[in-house]
C-alpha atoms as a PDB file:
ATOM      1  CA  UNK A   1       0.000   0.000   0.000  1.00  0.00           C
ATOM      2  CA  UNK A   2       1.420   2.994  -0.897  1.00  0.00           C
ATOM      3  CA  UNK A   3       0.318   6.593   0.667  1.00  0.00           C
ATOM      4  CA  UNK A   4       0.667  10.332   0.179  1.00  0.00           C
ATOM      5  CA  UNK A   5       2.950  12.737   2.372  1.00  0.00           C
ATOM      6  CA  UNK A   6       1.873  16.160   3.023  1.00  0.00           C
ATOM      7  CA  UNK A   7       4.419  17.008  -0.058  1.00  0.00           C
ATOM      8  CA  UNK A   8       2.950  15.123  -2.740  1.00  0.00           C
ATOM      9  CA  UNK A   9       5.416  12.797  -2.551  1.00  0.00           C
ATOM     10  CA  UNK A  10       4.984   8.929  -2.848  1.00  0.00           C
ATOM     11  CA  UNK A  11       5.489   6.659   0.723  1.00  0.00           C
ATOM     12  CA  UNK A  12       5.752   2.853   1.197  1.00  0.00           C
ATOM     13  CA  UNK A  13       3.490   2.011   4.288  1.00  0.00           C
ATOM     14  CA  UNK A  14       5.784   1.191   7.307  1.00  0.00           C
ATOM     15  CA  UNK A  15       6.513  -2.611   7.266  1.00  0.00           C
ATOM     16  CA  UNK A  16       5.516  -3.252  10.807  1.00  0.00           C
ATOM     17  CA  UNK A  17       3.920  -1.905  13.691  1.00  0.00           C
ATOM     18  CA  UNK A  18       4.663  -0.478  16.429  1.00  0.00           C
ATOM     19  CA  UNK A  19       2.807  -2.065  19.695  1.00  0.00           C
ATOM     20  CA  UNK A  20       2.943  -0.692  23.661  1.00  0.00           C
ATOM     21  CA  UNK A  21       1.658  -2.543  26.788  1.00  0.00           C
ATOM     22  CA  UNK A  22       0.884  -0.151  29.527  1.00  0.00           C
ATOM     23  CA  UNK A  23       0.924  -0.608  33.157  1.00  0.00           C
ATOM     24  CA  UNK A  24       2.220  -4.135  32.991  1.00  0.00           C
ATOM     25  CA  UNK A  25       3.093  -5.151  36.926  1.00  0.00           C
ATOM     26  CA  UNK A  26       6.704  -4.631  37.909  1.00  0.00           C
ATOM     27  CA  UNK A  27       6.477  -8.820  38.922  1.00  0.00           C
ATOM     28  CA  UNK A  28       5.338  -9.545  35.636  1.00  0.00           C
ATOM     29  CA  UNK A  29       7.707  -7.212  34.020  1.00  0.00           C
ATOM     30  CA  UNK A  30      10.766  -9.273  36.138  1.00  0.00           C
ATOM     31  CA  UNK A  31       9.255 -12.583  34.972  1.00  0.00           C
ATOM     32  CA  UNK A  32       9.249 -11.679  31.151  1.00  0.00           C
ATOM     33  CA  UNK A  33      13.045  -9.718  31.487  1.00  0.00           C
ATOM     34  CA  UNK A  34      14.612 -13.413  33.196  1.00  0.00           C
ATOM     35  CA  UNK A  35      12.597 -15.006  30.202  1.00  0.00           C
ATOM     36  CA  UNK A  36      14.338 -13.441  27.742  1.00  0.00           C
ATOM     37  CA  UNK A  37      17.828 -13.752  29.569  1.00  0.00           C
ATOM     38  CA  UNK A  38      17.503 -17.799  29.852  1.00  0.00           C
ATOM     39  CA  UNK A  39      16.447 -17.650  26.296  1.00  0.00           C
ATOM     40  CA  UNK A  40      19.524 -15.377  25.443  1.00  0.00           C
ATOM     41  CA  UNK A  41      17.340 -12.468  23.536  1.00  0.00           C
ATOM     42  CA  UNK A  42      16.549  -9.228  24.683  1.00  0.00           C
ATOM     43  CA  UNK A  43      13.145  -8.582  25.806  1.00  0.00           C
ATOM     44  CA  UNK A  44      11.819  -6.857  22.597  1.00  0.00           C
ATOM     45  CA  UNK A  45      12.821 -10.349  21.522  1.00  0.00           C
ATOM     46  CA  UNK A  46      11.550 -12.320  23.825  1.00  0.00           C
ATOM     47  CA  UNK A  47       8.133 -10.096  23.589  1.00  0.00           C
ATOM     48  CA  UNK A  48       8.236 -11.051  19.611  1.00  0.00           C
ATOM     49  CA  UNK A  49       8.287 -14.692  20.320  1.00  0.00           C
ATOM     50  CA  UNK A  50       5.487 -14.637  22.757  1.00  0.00           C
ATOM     51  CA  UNK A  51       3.252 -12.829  20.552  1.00  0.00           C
ATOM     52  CA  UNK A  52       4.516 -14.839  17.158  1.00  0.00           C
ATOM     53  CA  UNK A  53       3.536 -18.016  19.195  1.00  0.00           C
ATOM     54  CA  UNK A  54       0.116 -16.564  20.760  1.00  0.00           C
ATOM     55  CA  UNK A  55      -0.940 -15.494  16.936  1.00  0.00           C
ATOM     56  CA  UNK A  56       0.381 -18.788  14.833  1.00  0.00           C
ATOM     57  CA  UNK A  57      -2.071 -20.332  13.005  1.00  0.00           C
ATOM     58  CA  UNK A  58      -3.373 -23.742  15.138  1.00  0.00           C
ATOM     59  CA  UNK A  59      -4.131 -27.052  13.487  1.00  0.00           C
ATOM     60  CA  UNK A  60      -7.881 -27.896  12.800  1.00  0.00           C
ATOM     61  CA  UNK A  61      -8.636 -31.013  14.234  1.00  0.00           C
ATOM     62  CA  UNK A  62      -8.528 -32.478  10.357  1.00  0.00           C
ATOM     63  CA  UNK A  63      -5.461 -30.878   9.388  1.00  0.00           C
ATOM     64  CA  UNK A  64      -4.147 -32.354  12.473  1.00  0.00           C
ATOM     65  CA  UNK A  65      -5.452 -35.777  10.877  1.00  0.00           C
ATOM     66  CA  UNK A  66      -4.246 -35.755   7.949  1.00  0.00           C
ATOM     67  CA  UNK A  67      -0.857 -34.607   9.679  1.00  0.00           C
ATOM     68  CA  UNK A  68      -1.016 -38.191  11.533  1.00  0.00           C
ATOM     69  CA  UNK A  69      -2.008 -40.189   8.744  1.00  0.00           C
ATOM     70  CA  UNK A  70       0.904 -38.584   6.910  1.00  0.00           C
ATOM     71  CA  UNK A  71       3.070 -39.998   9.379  1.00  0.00           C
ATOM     72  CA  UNK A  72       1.854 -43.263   8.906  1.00  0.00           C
ATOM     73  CA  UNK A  73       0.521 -43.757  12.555  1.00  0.00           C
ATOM     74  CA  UNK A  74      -2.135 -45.469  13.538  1.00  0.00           C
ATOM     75  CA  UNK A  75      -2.039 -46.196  16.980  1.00  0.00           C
ATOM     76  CA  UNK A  76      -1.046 -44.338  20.334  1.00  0.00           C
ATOM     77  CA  UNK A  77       1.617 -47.394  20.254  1.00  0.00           C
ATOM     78  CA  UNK A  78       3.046 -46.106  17.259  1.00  0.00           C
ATOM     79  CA  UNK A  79       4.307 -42.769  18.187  1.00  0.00           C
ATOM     80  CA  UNK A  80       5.602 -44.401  21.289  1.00  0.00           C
ATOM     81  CA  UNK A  81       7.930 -46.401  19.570  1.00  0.00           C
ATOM     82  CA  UNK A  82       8.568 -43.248  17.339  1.00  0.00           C
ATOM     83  CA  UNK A  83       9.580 -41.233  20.333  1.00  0.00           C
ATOM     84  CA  UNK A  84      11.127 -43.975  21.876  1.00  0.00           C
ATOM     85  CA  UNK A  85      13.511 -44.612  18.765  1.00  0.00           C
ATOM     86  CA  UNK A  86      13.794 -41.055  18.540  1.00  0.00           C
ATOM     87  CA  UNK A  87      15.189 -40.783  22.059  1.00  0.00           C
ATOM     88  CA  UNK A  88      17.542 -43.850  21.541  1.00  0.00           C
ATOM     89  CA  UNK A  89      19.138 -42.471  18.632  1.00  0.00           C
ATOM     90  CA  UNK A  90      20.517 -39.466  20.648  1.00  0.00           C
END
């Protein structure tokens, strides 16, 4: 999308926005800054995982199906022994 500045002149639209949280608890605040530190990121990092997880497209139940089937599993056995040879092969 393309827009107009006040001179006429032709603008891309910004690529991304830019989000604020207000009034988030100092607690909370501490939990999300040691997140990010385990996890080696900063926090605008860290924040940018958490919301790219919260907003990622989920499975519907057939998708998930056909996901399964794909594997070639048709039992709760058989991704025990998938997981199990998994594990083993570390």
């Amino acid at each position: 999308m393309r827009e107009r500045s006040y001179n006429g002149s032709v603008l891309e639209a910004p690529l991304s926005v830019n989000l604020s949280v207000k009034n988030v608890p100092e607690e909370l605040a501490q939990r999300l800054r040691e997140r990010a530190e385990r996890n080696r990121r900063s926090l605008q990092g860290e924040l940018m995982v958490i919301l790219e997880e919260a907003a990622a497209p989920r499975l519907s139940p057939r998708d998930a199906m056909e996901r399964v089937r794909a594997l070639g599993l048709t039992t709760r056995g058989d991704s025990v022994r998938i997981l199990r040879q998994m594990r083993d092969a570390r």
